[in-house]
Protein backbone atom coordinates (compact mmCIF):
# COMPACT_ATOMS: atom_id res chain seq x y z
CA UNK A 1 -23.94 7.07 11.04
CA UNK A 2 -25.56 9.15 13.95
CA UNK A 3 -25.47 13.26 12.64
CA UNK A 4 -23.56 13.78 16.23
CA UNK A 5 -20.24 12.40 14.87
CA UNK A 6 -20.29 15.28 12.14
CA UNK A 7 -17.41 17.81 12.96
CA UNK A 8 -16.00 20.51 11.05
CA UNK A 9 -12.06 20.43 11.21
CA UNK A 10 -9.66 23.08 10.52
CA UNK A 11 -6.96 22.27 9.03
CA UNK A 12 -3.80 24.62 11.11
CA UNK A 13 -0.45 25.19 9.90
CA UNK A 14 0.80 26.09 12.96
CA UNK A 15 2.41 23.47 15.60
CA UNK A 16 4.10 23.56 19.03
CA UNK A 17 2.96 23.40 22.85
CA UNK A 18 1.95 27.23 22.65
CA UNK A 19 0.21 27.19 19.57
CA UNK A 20 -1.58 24.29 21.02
CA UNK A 21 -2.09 26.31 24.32
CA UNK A 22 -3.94 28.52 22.68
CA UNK A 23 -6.23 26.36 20.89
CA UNK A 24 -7.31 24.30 23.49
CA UNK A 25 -7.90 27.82 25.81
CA UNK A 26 -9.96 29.15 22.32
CA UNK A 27 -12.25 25.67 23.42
CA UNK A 28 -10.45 23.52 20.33
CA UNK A 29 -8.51 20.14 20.40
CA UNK A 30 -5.40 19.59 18.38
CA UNK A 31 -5.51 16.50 16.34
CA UNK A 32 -3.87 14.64 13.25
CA UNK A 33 -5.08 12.16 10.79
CA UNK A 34 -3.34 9.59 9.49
CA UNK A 35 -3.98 6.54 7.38
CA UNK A 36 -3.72 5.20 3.59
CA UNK A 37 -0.22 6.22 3.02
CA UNK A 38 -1.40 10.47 3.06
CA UNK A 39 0.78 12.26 4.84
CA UNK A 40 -0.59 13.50 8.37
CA UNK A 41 -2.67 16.32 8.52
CA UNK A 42 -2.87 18.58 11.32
CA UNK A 43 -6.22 19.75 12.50
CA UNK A 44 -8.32 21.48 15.19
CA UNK A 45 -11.64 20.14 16.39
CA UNK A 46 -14.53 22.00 18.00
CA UNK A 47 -13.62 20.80 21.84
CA UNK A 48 -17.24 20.10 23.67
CA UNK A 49 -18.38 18.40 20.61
CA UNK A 50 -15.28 16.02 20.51
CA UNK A 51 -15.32 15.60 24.10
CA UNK A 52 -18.85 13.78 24.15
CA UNK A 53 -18.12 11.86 21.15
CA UNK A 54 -14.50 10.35 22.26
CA UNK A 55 -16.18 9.03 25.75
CA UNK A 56 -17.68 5.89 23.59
CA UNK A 57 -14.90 3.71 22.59
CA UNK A 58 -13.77 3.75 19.10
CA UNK A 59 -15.68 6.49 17.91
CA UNK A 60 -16.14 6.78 14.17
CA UNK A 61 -15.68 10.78 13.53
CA UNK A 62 -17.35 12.11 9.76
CA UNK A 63 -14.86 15.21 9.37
CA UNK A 64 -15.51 17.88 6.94
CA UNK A 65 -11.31 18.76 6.51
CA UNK A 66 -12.17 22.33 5.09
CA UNK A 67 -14.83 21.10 2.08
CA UNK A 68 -13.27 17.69 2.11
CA UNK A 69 -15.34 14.53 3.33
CA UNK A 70 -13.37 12.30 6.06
CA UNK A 71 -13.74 9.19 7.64
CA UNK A 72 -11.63 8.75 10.78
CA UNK A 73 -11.86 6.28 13.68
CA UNK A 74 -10.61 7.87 17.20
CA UNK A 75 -7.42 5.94 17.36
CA UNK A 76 -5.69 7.35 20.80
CA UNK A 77 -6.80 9.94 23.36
CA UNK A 78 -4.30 11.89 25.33
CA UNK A 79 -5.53 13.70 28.54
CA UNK A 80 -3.41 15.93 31.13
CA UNK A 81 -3.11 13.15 33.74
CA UNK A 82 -4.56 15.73 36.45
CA UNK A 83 -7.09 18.00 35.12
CA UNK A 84 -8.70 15.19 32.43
CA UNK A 85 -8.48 17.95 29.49
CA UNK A 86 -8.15 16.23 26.53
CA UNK A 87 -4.60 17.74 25.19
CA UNK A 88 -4.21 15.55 21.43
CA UNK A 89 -5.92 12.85 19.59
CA UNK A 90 -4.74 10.57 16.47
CA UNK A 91 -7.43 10.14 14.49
CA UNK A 92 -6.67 7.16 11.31
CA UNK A 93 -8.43 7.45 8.13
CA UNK A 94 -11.20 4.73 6.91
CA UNK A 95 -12.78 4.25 4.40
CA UNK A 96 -16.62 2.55 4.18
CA UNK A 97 -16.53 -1.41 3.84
CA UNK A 98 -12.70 -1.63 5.41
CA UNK A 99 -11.73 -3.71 7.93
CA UNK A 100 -10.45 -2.29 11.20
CA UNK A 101 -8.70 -3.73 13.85
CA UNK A 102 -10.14 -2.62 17.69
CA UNK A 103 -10.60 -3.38 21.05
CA UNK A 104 -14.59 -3.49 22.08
CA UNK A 105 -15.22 -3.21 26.01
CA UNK A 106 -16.90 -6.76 27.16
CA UNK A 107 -19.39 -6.40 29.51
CA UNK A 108 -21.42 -9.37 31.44
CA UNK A 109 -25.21 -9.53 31.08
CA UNK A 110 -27.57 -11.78 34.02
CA UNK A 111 -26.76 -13.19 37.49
CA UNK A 112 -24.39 -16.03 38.38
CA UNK A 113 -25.03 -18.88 40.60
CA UNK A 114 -25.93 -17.59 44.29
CA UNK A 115 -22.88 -16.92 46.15
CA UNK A 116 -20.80 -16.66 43.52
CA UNK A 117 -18.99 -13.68 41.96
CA UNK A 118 -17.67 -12.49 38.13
CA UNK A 119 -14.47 -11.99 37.76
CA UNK A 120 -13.60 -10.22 34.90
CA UNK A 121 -10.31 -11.27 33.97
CA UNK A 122 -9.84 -9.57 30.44
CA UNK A 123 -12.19 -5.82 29.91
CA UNK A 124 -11.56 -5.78 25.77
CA UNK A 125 -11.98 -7.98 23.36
CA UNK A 126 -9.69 -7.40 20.20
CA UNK A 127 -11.99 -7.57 16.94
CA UNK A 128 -11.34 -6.92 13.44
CA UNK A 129 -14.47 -5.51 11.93
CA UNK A 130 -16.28 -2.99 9.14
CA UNK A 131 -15.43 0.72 10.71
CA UNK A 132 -18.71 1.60 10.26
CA UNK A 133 -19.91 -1.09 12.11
CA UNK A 134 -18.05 -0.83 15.31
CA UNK A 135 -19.79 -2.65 18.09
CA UNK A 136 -20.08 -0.58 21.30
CA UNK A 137 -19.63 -3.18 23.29
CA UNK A 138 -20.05 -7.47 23.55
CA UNK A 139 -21.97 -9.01 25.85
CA UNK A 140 -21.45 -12.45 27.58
CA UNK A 141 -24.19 -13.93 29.56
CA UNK A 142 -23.03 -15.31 32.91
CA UNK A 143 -26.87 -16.06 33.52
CA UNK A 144 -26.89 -19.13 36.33
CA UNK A 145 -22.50 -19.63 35.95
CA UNK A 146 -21.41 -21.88 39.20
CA UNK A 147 -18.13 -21.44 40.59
CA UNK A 148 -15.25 -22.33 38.51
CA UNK A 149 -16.83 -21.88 35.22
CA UNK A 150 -14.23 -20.27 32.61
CA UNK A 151 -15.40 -18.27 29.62
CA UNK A 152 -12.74 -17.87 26.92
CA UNK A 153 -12.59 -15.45 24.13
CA UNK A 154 -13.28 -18.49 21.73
CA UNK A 155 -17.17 -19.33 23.63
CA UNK A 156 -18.05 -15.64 22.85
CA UNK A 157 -21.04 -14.69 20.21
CA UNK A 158 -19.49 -12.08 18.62
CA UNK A 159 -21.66 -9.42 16.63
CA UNK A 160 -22.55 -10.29 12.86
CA UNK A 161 -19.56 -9.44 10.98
CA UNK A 162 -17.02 -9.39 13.62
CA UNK A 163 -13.72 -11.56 13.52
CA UNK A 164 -12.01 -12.57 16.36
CA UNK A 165 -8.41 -10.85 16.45
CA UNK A 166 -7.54 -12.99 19.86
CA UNK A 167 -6.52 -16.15 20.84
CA UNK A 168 -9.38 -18.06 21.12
CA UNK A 169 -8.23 -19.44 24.48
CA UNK A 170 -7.74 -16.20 26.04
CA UNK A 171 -9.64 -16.23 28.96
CA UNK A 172 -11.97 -13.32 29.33
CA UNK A 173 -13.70 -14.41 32.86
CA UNK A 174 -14.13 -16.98 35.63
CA UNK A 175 -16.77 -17.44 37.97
CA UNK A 176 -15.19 -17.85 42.04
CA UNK A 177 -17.20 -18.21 45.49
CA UNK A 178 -15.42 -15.61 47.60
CA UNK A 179 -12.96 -17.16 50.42
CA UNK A 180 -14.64 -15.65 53.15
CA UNK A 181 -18.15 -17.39 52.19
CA UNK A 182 -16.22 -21.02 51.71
CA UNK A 183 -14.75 -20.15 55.24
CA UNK A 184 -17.88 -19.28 56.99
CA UNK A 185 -19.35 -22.23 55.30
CA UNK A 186 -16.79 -24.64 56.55
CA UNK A 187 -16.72 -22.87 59.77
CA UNK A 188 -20.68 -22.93 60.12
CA UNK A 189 -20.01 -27.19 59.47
CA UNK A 190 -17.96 -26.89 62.35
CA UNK A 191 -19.80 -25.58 64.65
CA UNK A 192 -22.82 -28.15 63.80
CA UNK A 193 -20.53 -31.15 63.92
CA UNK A 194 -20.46 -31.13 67.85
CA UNK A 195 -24.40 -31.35 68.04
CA UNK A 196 -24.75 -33.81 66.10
CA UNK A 197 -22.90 -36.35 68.81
């Protein structure tokens, strides 16, 4: 695991909106981590560090809990709906070689058939897989898709290791030729058919 998903957390005995007032304006992030039937501990992580790492989806954090090694995945993210501050996060214990269940952004790779657009009907994919092995992302190639092609989550590749946690048939995106374009085509027939008397 990358050296940038080391932080040092501090474990605080302390709790309440105040308390946690004052640690986010000392540049810290209230947390807890849960998991593998220990009861919840409350810490506070360094805040610019945590900030870049909890942009990726289901970041994998490597705590040091005051001398004590910690694996945690970044289970939930709680911003002030105006400013963007990051105000909490869960964090759930893992352990190396466990399974985890997640949701993994999909993102389309290539160019569909001329005239035709991607329309992204689903953005995650639910997978279970290894927490240290979380995928960043999964691709699907809509290289050359005409209009009304369907892509389910069952015709995905997923990443070596990675189980499916959907229904297969979910569908994750279609390929469509905009209205306006069928229009203008039809219209564009239209005004031909005269000429051709």
């Amino acid at each position: 695991m990358a050296d940038q998903n080391k932080l040092a957390a501090e474990v605080r005995t302390e709790f309440g909106k105040g308390f946690a007032r004052r640690l986010r304006a000392a540049g810290k992030i209230p947390a807890v981590i849960y998991g593998h039937g220990t009861e919840p501990v409350h810490v506070a992580l360094p805040g610019h560090e945590t900030a870049l790492i909890v942009r990726h989806a289901n970041a994998l954090l490597e705590l040091d809990v005051e001398g004590r090694a910690e694996l945690a995945l970044v289970k939930d993210v709680q911003r002030d709906p105006v400013r963007q501050v990051i105000e909490h996060i869960d964090l759930l214990v893992v352990k190396k070689g466990e399974k985890v269940a997640v949701e993994v952004p999909v993102t389309t790779v290539g160019e569909s058939f001329s005239g035709t657009i991607v329309n992204l009907e689903t953005a995650t994919l639910k997978l279970e897989v290894e927490a240290t092995h979380i995928p960043e992302h999964v691709e699907v190639s809509v290289e050359g898709l005409e209009d009304g092609t369907v892509i389910t989550a069952g015709d995905i590749a997923l990443p070596q290791g990675a189980v499916l946690a959907d229904e297969p048939e979910l569908q994750i995106l279609s390929i469509l030729t905009p209205r306006a374009t069928v229009e203008d085509d039809a219209a564009a027939e239209g005004e031909e058919a005269p000429a051709a008397e």
